[in-house]
C-alpha atoms as a PDB file:
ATOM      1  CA  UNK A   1       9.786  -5.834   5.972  1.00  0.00           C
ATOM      2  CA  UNK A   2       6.431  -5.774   7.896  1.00  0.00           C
ATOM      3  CA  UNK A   3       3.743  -4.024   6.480  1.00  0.00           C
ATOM      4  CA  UNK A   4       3.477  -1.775   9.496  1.00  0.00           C
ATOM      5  CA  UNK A   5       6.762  -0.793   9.038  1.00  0.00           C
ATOM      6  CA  UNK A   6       6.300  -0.402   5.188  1.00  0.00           C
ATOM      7  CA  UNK A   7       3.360   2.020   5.736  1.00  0.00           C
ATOM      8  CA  UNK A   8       5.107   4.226   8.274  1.00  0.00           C
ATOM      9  CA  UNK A   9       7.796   5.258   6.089  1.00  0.00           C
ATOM     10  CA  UNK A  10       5.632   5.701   2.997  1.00  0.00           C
ATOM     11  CA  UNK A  11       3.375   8.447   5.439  1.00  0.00           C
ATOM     12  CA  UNK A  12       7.386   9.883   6.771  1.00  0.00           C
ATOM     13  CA  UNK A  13       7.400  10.158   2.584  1.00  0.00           C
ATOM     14  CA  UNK A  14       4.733  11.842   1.671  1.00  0.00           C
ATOM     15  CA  UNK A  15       4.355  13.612   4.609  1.00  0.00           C
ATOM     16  CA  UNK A  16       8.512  15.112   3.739  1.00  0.00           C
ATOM     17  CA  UNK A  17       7.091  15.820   0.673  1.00  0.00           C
ATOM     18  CA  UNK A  18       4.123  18.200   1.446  1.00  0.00           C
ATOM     19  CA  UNK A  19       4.767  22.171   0.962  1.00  0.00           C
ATOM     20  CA  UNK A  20       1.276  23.462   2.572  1.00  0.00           C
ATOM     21  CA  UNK A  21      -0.572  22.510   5.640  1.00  0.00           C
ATOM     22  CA  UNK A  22      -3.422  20.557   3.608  1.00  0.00           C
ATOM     23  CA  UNK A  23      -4.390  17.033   4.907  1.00  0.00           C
ATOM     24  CA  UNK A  24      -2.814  14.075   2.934  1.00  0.00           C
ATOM     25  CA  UNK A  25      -5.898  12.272   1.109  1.00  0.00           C
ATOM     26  CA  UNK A  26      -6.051   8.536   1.576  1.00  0.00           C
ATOM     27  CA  UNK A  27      -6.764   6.755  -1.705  1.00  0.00           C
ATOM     28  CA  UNK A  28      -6.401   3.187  -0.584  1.00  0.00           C
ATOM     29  CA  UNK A  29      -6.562   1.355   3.042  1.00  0.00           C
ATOM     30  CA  UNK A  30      -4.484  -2.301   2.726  1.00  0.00           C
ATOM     31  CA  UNK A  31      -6.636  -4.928   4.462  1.00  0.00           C
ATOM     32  CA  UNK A  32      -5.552  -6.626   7.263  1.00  0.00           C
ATOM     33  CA  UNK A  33      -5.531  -9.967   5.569  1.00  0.00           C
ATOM     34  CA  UNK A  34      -1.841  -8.779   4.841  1.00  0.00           C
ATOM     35  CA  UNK A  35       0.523  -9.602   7.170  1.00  0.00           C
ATOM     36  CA  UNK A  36       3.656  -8.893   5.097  1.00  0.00           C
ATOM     37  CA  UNK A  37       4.314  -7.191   1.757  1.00  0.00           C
ATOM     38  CA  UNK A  38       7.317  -7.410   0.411  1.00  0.00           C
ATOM     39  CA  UNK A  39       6.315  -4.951  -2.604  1.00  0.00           C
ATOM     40  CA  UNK A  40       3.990  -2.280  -3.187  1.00  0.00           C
ATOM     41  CA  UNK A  41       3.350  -1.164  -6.985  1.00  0.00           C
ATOM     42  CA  UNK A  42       0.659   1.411  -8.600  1.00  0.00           C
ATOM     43  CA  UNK A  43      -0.797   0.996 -11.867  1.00  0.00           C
ATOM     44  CA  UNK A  44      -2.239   4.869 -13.063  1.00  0.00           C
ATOM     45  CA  UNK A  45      -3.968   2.916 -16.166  1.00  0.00           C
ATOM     46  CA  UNK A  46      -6.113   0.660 -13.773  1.00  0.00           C
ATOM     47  CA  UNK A  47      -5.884   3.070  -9.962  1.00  0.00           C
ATOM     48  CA  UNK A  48      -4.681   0.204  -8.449  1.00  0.00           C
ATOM     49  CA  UNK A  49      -2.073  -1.248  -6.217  1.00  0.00           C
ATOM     50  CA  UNK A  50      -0.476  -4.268  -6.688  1.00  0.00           C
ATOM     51  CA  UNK A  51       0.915  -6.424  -3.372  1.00  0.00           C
ATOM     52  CA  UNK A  52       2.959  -9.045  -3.549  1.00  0.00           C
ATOM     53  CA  UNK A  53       3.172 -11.676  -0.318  1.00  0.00           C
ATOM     54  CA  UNK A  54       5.904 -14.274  -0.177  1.00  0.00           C
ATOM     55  CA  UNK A  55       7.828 -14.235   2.561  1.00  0.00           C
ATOM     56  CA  UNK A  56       6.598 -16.793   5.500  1.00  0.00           C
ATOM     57  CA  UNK A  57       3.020 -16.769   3.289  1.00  0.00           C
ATOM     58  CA  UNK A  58       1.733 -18.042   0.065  1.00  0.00           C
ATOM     59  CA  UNK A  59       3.237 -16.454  -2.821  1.00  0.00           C
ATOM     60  CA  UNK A  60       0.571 -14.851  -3.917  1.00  0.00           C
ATOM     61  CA  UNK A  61      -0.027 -10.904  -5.801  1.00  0.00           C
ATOM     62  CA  UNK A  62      -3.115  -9.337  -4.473  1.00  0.00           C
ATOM     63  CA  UNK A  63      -4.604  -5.985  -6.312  1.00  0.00           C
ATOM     64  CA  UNK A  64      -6.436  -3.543  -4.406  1.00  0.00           C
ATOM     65  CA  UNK A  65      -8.671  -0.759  -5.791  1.00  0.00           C
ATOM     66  CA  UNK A  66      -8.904   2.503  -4.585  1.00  0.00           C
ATOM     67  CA  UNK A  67     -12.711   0.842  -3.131  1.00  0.00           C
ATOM     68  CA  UNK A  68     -10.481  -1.451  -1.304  1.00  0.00           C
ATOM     69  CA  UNK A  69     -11.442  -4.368  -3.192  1.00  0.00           C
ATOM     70  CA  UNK A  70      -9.313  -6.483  -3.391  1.00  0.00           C
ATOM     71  CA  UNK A  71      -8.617 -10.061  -4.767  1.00  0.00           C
END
């Protein structure tokens, strides 16, 4: 799945999931070094994501902070 595609139905999520009008707080921006993700995972203990990249790319995990450092 393309990333594109992978953020627009996360933002259809959490945008289904809002009961007020307030504005949805980004906590992380992916770089564009990603071309496709084919998994997305938060740690709480660390406030990071974790991004795997495999398909047509080097398998390789990449973890972003909410900074958007990533490596």
């Amino acid at each position: 799945m393309k990333i594109k595609t992978l953020i627009n139905l996360f933002v259809i999520f959490v945008l289904s999931c809002q009961s007020n009008n307030k504005k949805i707080k980004i906590y992380f921006e992916l770089p564009k070094k990603l071309k496709e993700t084919s998994g997305i995972a938060f740690s709480k203990e660390l406030n990071s994501l974790f991004i795997i990249e495999d398909s047509g790319n080097k398998n390789k995990i990449y973890t972003i902070n909410n900074q958007g450092n990533y490596n």
